[in-house]
N, C-alpha and C. Protein backbone atom coordinates (compact mmCIF):
# COMPACT_ATOMS: atom_id res chain seq x y z
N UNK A 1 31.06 209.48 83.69
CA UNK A 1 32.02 209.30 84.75
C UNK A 1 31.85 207.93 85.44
N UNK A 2 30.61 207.41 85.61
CA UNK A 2 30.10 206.33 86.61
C UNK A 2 30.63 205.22 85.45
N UNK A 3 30.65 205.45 84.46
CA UNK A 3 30.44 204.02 82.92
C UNK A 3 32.56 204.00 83.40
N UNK A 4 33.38 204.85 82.82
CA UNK A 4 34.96 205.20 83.24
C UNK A 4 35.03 204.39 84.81
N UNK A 5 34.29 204.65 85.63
CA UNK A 5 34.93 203.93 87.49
C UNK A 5 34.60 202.70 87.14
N UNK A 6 33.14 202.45 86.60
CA UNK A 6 32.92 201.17 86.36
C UNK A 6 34.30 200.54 85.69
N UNK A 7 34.39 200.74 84.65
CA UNK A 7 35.78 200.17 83.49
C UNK A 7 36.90 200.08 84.03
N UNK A 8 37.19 200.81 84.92
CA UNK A 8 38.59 200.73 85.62
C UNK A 8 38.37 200.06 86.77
N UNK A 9 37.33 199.67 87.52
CA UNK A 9 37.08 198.76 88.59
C UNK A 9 37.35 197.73 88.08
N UNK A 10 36.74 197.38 86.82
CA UNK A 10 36.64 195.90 86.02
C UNK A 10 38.21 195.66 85.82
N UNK A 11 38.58 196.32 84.65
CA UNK A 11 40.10 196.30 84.80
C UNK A 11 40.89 195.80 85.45
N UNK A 12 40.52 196.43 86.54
CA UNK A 12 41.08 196.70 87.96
C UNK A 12 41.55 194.74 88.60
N UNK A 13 40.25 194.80 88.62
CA UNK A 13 40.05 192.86 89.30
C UNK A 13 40.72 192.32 88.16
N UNK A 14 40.47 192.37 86.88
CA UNK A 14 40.76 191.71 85.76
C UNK A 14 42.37 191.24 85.65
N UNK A 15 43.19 192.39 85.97
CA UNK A 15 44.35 192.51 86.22
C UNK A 15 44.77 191.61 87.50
N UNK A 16 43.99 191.91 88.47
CA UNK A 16 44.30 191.35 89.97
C UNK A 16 44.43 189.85 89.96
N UNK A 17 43.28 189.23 89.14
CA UNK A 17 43.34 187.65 88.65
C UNK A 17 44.34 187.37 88.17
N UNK A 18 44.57 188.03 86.69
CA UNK A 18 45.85 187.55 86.22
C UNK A 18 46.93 187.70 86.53
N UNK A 19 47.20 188.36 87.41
CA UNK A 19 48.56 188.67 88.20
C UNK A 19 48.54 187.17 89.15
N UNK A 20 47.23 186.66 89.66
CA UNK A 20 47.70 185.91 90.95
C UNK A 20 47.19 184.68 90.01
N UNK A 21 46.68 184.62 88.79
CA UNK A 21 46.23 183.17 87.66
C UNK A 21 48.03 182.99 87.57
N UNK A 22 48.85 183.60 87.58
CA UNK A 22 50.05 183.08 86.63
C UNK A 22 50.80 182.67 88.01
N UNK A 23 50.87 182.56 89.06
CA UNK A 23 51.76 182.47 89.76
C UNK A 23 50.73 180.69 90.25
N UNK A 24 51.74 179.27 90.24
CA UNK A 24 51.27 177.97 90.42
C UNK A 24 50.87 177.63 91.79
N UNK A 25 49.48 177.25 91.71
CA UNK A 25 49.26 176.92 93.12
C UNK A 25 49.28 175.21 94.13
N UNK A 26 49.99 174.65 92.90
CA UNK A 26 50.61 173.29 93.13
C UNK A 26 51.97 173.29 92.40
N UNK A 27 52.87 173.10 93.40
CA UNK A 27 54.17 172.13 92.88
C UNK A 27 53.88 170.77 91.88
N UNK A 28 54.72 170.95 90.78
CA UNK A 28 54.45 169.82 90.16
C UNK A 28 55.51 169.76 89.63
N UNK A 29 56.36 167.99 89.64
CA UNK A 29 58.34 167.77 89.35
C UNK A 29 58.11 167.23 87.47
N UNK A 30 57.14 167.54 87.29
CA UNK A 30 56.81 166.87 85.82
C UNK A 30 57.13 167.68 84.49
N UNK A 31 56.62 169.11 85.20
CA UNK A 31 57.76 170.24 84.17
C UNK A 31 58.87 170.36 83.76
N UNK A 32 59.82 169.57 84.96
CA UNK A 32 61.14 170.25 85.12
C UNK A 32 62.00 169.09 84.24
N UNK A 33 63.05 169.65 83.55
CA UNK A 33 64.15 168.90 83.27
C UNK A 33 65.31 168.30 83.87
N UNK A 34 65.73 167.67 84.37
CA UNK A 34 66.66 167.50 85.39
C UNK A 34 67.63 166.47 84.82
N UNK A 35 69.19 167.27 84.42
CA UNK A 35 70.38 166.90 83.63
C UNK A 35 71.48 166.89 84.90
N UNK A 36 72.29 165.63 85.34
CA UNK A 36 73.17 165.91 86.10
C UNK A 36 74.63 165.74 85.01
N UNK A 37 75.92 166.59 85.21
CA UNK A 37 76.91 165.81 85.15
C UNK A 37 77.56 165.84 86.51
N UNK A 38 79.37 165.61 86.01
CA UNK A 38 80.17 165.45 87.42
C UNK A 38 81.33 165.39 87.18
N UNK A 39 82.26 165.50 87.68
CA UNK A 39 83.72 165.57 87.31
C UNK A 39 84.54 165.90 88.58
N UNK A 40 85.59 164.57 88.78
CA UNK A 40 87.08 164.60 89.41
C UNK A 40 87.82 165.77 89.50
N UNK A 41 88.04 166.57 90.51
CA UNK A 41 88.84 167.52 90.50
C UNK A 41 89.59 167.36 92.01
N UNK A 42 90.53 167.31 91.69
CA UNK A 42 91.76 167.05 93.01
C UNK A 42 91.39 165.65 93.61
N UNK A 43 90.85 164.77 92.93
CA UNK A 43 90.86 163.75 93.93
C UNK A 43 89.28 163.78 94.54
N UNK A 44 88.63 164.94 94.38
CA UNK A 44 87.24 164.87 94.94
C UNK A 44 85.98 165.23 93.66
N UNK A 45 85.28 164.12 93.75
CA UNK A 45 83.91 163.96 93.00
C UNK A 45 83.00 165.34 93.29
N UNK A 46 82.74 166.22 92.51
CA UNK A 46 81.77 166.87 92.27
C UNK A 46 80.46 166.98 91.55
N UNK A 47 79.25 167.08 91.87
CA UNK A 47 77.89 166.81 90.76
C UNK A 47 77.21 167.95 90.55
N UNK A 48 77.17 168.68 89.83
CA UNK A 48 76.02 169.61 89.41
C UNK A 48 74.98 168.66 88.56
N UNK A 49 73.94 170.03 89.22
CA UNK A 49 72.32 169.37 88.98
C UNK A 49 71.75 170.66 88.31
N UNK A 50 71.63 170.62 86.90
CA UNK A 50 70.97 171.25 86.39
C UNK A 50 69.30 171.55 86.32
N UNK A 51 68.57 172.00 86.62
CA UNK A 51 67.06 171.91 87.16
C UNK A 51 66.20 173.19 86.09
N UNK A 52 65.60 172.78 84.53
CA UNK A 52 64.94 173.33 83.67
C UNK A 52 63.73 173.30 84.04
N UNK A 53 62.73 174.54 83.94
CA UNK A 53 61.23 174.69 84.12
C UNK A 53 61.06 174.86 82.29
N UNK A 54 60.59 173.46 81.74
CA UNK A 54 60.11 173.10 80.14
C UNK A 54 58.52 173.76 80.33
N UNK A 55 57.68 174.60 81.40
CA UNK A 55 56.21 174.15 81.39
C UNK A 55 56.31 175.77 80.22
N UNK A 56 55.51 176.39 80.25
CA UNK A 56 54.96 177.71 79.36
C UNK A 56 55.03 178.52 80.73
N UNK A 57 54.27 178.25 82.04
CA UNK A 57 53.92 178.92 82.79
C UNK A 57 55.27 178.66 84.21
N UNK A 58 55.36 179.97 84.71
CA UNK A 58 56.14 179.68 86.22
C UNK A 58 55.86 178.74 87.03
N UNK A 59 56.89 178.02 87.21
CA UNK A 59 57.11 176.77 88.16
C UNK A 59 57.52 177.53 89.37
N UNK A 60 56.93 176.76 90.73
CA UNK A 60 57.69 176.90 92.04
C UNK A 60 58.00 175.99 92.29
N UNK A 61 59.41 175.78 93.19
CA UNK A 61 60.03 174.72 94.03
C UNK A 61 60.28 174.83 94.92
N UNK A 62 60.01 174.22 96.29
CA UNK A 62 60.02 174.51 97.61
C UNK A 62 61.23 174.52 97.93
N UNK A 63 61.66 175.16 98.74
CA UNK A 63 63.14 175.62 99.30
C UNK A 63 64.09 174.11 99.83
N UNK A 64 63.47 173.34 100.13
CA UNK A 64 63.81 172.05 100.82
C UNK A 64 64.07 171.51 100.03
N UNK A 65 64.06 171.35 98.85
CA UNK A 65 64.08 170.36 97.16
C UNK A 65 64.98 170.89 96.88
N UNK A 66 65.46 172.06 96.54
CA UNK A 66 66.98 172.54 96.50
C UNK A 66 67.90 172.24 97.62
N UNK A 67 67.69 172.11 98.83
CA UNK A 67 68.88 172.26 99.88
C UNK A 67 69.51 170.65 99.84
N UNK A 68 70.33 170.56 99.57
CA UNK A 68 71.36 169.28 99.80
C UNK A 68 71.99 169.01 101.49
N UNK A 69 71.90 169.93 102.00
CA UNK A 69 72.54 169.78 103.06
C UNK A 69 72.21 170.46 104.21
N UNK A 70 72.58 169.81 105.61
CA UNK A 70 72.03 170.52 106.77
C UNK A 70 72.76 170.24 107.53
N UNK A 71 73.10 171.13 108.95
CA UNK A 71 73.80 170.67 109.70
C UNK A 71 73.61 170.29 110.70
N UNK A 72 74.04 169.25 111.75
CA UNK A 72 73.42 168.35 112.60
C UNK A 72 74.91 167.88 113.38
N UNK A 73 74.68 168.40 114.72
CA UNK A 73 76.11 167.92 116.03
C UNK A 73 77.48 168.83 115.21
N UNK A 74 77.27 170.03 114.96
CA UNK A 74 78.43 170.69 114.39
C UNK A 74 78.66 169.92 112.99
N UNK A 75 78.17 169.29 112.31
CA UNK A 75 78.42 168.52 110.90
C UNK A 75 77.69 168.97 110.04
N UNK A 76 78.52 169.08 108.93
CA UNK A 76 77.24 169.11 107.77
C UNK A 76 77.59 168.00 106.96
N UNK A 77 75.72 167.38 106.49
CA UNK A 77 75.83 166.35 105.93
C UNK A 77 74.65 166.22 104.84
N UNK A 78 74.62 165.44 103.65
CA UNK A 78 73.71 165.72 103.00
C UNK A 78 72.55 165.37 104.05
N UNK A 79 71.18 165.65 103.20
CA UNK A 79 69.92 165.80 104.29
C UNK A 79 69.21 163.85 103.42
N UNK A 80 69.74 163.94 102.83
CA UNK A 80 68.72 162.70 101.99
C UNK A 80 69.42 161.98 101.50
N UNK A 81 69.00 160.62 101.10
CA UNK A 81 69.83 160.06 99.83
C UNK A 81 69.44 160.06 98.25
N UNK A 82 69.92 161.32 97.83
CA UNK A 82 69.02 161.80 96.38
C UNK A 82 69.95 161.73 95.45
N UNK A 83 70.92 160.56 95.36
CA UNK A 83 71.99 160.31 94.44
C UNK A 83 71.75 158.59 94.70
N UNK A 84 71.79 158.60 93.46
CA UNK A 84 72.06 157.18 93.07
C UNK A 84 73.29 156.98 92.57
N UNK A 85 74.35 156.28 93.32
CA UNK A 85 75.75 155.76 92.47
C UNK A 85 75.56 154.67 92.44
N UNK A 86 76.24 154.09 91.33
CA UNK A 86 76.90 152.39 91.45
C UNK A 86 77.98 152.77 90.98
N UNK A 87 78.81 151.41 91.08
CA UNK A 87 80.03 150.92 90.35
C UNK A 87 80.45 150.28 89.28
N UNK A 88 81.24 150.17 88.82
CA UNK A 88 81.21 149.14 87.56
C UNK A 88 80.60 148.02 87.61
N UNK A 89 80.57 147.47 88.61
CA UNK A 89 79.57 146.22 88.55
C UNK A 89 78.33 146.11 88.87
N UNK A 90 77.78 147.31 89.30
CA UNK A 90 76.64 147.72 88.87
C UNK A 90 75.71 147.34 90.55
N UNK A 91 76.83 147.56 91.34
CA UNK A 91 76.37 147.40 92.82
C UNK A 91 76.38 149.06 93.22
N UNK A 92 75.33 149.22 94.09
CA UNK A 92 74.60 150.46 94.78
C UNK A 92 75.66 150.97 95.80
N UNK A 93 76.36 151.90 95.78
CA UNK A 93 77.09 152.95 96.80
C UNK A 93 76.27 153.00 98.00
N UNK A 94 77.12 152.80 99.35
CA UNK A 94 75.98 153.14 100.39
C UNK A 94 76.38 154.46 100.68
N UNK A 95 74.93 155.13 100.81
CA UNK A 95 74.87 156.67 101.61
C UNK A 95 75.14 156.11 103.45
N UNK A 96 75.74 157.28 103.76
CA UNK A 96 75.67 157.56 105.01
C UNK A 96 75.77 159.09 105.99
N UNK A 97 75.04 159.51 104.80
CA UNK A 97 74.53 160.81 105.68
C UNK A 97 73.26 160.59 106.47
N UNK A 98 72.26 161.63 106.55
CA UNK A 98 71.18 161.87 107.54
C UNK A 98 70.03 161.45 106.51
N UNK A 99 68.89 161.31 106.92
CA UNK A 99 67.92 160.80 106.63
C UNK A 99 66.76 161.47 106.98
N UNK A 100 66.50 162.73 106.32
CA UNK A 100 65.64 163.71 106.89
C UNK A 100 64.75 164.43 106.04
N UNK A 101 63.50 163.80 106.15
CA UNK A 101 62.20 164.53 105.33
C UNK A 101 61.99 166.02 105.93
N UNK A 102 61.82 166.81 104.09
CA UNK A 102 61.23 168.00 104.36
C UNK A 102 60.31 168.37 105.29
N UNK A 103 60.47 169.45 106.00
CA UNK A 103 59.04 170.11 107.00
C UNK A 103 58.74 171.07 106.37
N UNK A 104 57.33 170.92 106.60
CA UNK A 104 56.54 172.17 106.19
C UNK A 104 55.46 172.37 107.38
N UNK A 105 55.79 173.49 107.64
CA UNK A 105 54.84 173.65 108.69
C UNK A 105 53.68 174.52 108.33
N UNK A 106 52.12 173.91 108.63
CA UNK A 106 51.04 174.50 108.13
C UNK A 106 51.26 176.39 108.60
N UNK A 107 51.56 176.76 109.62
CA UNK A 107 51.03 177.83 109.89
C UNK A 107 52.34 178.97 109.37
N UNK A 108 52.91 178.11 108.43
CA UNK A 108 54.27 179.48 107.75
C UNK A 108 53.88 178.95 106.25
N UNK A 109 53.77 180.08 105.62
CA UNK A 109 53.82 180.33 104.80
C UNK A 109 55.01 179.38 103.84
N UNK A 110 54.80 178.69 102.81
CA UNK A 110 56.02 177.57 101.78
C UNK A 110 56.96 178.83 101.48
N UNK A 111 58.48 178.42 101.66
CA UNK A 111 59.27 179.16 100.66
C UNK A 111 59.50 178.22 99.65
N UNK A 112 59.38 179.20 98.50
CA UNK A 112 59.13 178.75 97.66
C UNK A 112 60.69 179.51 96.73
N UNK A 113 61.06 179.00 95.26
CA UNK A 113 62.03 178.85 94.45
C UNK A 113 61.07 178.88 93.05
N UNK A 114 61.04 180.35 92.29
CA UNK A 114 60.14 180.42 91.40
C UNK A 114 61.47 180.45 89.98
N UNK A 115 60.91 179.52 89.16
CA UNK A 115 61.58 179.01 87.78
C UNK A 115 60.51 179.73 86.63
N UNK A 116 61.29 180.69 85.96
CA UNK A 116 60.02 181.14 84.89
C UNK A 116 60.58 180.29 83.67
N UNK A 117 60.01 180.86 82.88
CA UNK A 117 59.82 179.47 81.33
C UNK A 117 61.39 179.52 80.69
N UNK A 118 61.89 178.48 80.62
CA UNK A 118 63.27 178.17 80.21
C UNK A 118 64.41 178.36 81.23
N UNK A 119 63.91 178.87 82.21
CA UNK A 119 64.79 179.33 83.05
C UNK A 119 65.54 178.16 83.86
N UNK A 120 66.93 178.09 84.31
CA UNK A 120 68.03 177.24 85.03
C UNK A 120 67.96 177.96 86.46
N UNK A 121 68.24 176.54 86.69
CA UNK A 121 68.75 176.16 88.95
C UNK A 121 69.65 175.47 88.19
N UNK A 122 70.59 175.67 89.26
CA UNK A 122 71.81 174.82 89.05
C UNK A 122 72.44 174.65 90.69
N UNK A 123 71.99 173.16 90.88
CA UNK A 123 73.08 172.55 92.30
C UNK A 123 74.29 172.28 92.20
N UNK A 124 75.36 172.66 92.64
CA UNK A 124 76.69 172.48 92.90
C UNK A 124 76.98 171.69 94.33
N UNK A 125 77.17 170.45 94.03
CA UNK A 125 77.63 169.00 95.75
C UNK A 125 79.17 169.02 95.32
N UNK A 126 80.14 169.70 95.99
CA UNK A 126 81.57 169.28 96.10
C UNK A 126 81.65 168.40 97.26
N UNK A 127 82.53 167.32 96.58
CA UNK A 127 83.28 166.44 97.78
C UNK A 127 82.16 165.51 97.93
N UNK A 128 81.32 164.07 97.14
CA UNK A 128 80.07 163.75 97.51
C UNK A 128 80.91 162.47 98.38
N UNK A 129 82.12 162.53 98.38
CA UNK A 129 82.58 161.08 99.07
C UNK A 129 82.43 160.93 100.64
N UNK A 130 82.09 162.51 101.38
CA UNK A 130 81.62 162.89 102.39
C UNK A 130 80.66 162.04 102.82
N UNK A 131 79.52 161.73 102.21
CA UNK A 131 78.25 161.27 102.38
C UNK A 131 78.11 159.92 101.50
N UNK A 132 79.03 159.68 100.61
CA UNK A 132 78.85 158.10 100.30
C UNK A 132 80.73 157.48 100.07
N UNK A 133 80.14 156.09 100.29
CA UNK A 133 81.67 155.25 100.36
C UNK A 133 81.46 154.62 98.90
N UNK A 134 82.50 155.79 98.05
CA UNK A 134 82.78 155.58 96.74
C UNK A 134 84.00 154.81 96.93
N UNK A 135 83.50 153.02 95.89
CA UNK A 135 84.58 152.41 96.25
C UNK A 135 85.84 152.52 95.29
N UNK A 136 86.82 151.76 95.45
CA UNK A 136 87.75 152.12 94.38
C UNK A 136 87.39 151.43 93.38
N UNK A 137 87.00 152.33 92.06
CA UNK A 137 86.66 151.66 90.61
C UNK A 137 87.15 152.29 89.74
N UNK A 138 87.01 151.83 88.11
CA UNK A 138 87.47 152.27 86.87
C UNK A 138 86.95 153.56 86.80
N UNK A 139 85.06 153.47 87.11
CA UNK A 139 84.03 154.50 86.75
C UNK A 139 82.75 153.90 87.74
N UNK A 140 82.21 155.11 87.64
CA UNK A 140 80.66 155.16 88.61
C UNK A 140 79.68 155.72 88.13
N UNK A 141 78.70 155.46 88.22
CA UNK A 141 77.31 155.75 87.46
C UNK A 141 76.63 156.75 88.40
N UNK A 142 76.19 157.83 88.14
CA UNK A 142 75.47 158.68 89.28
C UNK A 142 74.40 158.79 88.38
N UNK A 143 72.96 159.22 89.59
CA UNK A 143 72.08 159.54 88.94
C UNK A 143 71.14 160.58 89.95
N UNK A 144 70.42 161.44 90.13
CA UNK A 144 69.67 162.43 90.69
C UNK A 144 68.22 161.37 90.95
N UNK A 145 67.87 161.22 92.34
CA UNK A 145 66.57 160.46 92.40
C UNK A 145 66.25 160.90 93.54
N UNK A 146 65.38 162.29 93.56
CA UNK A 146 64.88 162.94 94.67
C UNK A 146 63.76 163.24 94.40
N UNK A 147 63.09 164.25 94.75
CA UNK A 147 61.70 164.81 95.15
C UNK A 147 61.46 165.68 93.72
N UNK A 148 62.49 166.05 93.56
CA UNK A 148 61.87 167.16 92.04
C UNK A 148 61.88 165.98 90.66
N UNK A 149 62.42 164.68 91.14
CA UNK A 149 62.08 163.79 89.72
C UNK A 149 63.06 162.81 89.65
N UNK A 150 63.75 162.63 88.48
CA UNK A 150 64.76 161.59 87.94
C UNK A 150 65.73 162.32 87.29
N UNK A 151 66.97 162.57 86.98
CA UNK A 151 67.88 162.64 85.89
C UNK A 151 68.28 161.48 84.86
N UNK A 152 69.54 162.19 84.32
CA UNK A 152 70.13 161.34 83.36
C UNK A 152 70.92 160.66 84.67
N UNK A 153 71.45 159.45 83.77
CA UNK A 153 72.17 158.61 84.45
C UNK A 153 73.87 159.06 83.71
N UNK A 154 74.23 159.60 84.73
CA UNK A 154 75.89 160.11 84.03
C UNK A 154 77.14 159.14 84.73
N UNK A 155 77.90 158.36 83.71
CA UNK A 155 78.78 157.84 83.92
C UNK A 155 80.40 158.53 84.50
N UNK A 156 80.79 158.38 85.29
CA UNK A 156 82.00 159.17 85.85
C UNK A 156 83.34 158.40 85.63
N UNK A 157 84.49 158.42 84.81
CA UNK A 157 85.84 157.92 84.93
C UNK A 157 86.02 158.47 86.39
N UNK A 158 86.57 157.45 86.78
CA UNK A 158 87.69 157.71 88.40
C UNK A 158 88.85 158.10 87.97
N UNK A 159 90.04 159.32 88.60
CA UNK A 159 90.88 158.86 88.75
C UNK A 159 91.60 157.89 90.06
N UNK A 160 92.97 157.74 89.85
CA UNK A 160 93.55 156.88 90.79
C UNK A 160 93.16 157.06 92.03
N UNK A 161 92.83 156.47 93.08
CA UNK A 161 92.33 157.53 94.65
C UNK A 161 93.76 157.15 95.15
């Protein structure tokens, strides 16, 4: 009986490790795949951000790395400048939204955004002309350059504005 409590005590922890071994105890943007496109609809620029966890093991992403937007004096505006546009001539779009680093406050607990292996996030930004002065061009170059990494660099036809 005592050899059986023993075995199932062992077990017991054995299990308890690997339950809390698989879950990441550092964020890391080096796993992830990050594919943007974008596309003109009515006159307004839209970008999805596709966000792949490539590692074997569950990725977390802090809740703040997903949020695009916050609101501030009754407005909502993006929180960062985590888009890179240019223009055909290969001059930089200015942002003019807010300018606001993540908080994390020591004594709360991270929310966290858990990605298991192969698994998709997908950001949806309608309307990005809100937050940058897209000028009038042929086409525009966007690119994802935030906290979870780099994307592709995706070229956009304009239509007429």
């Amino acid at each position: 009986m005592k050899k059986k409590l023993l075995i199932f005590i062992l077990l017991s922890i054995f299990m308890m490790l690997t339950v809390h071994s698989s879950e990441p105890d550092v964020y890391s943007p080096y796993g992830l795949d990050i594919q943007l496109s974008a596309e003109v609809e009515n006159h307004m620029i839209n970008v999805h951000i596709k966000i792949k966890n490539k590692e074997q093991e569950i990725s977390y992403i802090p809740h703040d790395f997903l949020e695009f937007y916050m609101e501030s004096n009754n407005r909502t505006s993006m929180k960062n400048n985590w888009l890179r546009i240019y223009d055909n001539k290969n001059n930089e779009v200015q942002y003019f939204g807010i300018m606001a680093s993540p908080v994390f406050l020591l004594d709360k607990p991270l929310e966290k955004y858990y990605l298991g292996r192969e698994q998709e996030y997908i950001i949806s930004l309608r309307n990005i002309e809100t937050n940058y002065f897209i000028p009038k061009s042929e086409w525009i170059t966007i690119q994802y350059y935030g906290p979870l990494g780099k994307s592709n660099a995706y070229k956009l036809m304009l239509d007429s504005k």
